[in-house]
Protein backbone atom coordinates (compact mmCIF):
# COMPACT_ATOMS: atom_id res chain seq x y z
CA UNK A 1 11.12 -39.52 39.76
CA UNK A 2 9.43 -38.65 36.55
CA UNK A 3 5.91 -38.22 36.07
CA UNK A 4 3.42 -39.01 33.13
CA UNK A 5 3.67 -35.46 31.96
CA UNK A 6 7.72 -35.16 32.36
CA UNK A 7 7.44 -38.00 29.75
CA UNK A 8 5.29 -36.45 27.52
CA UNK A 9 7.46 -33.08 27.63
CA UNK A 10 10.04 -35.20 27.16
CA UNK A 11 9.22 -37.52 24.88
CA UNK A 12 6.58 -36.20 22.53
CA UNK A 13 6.78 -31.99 22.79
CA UNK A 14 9.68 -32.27 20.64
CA UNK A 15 7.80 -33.75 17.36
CA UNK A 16 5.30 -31.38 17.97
CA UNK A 17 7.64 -28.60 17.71
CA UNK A 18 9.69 -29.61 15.04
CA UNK A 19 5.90 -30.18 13.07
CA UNK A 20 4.93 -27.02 14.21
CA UNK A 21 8.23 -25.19 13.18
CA UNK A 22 7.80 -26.28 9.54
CA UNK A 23 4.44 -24.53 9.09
CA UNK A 24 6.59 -21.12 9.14
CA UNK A 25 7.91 -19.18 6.65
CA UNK A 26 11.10 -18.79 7.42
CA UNK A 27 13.65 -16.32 5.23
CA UNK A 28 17.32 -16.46 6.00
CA UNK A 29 19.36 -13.42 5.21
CA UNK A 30 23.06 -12.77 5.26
CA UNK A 31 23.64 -16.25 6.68
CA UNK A 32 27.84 -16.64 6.60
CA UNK A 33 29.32 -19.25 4.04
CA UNK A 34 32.26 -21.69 4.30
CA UNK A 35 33.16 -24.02 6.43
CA UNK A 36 34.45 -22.37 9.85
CA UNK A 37 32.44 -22.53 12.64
CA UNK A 38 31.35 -19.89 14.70
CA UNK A 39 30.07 -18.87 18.39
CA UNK A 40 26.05 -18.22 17.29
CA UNK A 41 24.24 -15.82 20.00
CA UNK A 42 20.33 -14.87 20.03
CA UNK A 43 18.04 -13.54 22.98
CA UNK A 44 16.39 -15.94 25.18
CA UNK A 45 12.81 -15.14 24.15
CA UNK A 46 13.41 -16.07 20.03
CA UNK A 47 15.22 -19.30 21.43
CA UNK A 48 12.27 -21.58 20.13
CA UNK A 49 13.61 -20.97 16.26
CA UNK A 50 17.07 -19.77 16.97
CA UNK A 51 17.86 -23.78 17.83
CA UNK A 52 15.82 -24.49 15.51
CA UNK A 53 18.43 -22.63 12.20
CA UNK A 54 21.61 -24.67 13.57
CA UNK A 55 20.15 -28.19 13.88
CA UNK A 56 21.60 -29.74 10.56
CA UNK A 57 25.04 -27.67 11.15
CA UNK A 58 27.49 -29.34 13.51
CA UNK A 59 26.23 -27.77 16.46
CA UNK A 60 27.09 -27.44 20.30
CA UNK A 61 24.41 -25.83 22.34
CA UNK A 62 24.63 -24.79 26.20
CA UNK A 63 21.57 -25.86 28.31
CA UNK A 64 20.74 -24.72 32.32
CA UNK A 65 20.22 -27.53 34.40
CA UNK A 66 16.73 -26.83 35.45
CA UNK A 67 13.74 -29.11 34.78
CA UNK A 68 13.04 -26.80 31.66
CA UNK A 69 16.45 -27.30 30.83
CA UNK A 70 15.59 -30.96 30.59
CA UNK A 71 13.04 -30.21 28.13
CA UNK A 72 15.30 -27.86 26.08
CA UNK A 73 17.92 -30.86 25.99
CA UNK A 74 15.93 -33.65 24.88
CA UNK A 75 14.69 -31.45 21.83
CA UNK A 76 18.48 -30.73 21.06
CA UNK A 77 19.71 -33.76 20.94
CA UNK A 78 16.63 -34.77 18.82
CA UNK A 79 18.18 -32.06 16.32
CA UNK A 80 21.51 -33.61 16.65
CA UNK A 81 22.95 -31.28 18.84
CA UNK A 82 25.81 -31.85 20.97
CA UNK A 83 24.51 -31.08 24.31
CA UNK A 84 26.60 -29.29 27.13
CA UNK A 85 24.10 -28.70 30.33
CA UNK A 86 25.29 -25.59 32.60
CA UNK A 87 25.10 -22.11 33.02
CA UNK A 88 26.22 -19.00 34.86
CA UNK A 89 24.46 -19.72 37.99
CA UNK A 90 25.34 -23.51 38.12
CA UNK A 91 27.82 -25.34 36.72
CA UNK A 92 29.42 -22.42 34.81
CA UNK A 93 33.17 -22.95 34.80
CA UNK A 94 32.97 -26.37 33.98
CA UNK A 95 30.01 -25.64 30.92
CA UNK A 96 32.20 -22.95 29.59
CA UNK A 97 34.97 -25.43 29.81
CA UNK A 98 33.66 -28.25 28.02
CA UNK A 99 32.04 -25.61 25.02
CA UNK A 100 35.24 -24.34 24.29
CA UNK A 101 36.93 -28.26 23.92
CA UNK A 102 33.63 -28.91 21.35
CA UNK A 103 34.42 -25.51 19.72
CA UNK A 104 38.26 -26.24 19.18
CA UNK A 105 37.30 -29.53 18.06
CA UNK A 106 35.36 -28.21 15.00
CA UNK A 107 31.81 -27.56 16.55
CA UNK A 108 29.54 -24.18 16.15
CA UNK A 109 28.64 -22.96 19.52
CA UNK A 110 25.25 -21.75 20.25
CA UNK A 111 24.14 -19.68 22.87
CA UNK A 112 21.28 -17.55 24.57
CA UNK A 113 23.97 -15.20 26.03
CA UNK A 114 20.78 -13.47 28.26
CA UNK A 115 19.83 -16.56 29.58
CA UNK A 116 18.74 -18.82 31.73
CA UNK A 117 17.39 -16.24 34.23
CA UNK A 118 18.08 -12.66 32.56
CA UNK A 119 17.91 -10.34 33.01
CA UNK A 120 16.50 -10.02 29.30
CA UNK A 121 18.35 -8.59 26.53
CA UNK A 122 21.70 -8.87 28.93
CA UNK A 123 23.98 -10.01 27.46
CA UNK A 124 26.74 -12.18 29.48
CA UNK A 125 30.55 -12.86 28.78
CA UNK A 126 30.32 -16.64 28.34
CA UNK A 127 30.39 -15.92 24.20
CA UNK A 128 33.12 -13.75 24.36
CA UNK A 129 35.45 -16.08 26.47
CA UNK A 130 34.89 -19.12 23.90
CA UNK A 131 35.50 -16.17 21.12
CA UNK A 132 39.00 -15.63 22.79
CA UNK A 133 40.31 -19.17 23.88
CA UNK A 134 38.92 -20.75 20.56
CA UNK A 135 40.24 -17.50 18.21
CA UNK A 136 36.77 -18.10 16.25
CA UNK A 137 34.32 -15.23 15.74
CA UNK A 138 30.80 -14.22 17.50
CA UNK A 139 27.94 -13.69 15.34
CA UNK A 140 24.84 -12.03 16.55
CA UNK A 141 21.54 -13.50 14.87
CA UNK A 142 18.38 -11.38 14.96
CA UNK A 143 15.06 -13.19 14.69
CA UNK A 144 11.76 -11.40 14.11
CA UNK A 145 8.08 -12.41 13.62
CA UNK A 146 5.44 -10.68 11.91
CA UNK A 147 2.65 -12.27 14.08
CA UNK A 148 3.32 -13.73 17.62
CA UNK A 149 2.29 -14.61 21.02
CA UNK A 150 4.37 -12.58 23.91
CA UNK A 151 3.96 -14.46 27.49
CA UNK A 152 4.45 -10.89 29.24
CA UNK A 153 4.74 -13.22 32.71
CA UNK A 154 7.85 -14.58 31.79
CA UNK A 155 11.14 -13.10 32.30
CA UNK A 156 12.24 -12.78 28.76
CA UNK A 157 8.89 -11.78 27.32
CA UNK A 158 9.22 -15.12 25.18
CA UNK A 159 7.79 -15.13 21.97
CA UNK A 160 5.71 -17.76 20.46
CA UNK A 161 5.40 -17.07 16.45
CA UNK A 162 1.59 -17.63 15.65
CA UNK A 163 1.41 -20.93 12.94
CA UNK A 164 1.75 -19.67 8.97
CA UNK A 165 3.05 -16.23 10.11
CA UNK A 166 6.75 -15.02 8.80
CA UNK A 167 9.84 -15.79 10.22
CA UNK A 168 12.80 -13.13 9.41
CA UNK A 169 16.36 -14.29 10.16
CA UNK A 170 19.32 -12.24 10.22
CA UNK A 171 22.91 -12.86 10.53
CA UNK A 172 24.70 -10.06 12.09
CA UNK A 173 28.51 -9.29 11.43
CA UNK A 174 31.14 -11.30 12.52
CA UNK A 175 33.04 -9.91 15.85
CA UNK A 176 36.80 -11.44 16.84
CA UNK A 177 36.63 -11.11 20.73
CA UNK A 178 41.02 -10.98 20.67
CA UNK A 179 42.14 -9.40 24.10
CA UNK A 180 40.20 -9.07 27.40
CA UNK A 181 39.20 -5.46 27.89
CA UNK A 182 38.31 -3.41 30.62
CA UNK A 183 34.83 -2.89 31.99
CA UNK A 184 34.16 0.27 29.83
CA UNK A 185 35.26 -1.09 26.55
CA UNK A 186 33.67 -4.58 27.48
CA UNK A 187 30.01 -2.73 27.45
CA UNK A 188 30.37 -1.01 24.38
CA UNK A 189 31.58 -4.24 22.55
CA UNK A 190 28.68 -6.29 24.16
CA UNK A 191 26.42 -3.24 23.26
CA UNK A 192 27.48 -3.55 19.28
CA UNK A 193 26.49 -7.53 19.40
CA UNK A 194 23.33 -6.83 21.42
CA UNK A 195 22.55 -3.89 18.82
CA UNK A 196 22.17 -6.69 16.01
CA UNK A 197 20.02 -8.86 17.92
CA UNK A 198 17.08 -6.13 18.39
């Protein structure tokens, strides 16, 4: 049963972010043109503006289905995001499953590849899978601030940009994930993608 403050972090957290998101000064560089869509990763701890750069795109995002999670998917679908609840330690086959029917059907998918849990900066294969059965390309997006708040207690180290302060996106290159390799070769492709998110 929700409580008085599950509706409030349900129901009113979300205008405050998206008020407090437009105070930034966001730049956008390198950001890819056309009209394909795309498998978008970033870490866990920039998530707050990394779902934030693919609301107005046709977008397909992949949410845990833990009482954060909850919070996480009522701001989504506020941004007109096609929501898809699951992840790697619950739910994952039939997540990854129903992301790759949204991709093939036209949508960008977007994804925390480190998260829910971590570990941080780990990244994990779900992006790469879509990559292959969808035959669209990964693209790593690094997101930096030049003044923030780092909750050191949390397991990603999430970062809260400070109001005002400078946003700095960057889109990475684009990687085709095209044939399963083996467990060498896997970590130093997921190494290359992880390289353009830091």
């Amino acid at each position: 049963m929700k409580t008085a403050f599950d509706f409030i972090a349900l129901k009113i957290l979300p205008s405050v972010i998206d008020l407090y998101i437009k105070t930034l000064r966001i730049e956008i560089l390198n950001k890819p043109s056309g009209d394909k869509n795309y498998v978008y990763i970033f870490w866990h701890s920039k998530m707050l503006i990394g779902w934030w750069l693919f609301r107005k795109l046709r977008s397909a995002a992949l949410v845990s289905q833990s009482k954060d999670g909850d919070i996480l998917n009522s701001l989504l679908i506020k941004w007109n995001y096609k929501v898809v609840r699951g992840s790697s330690s619950k739910g994952a086959k039939e997540a990854l499953d129903s992301m790759t029917g949204l991709v093939k059907e036209g949508y960008n998918a977007v994804i925390t590849p480190d998260g829910p849990r971590g570990p941080a900066l780990n990244m994990k294969n779900g992006p790469l899978i879509i990559s292959y059965k969808c035959i669209v390309s990964v693209i790593p997006v690094k997101i930096s601030f030049s003044r923030k708040k780092i909750l050191n207690k949390s397991w990603d180290s999430f970062e809260i940009p400070y109001p005002f302060s400078k946003c700095t996106v960057v889109f990475g290159n684009k990687y085709n994930y095209n044939s399963y390799l083996d467990e060498n070769e896997l970590i130093e492709f997921k190494s290359k993608l992880s390289s353009e998110m830091i």
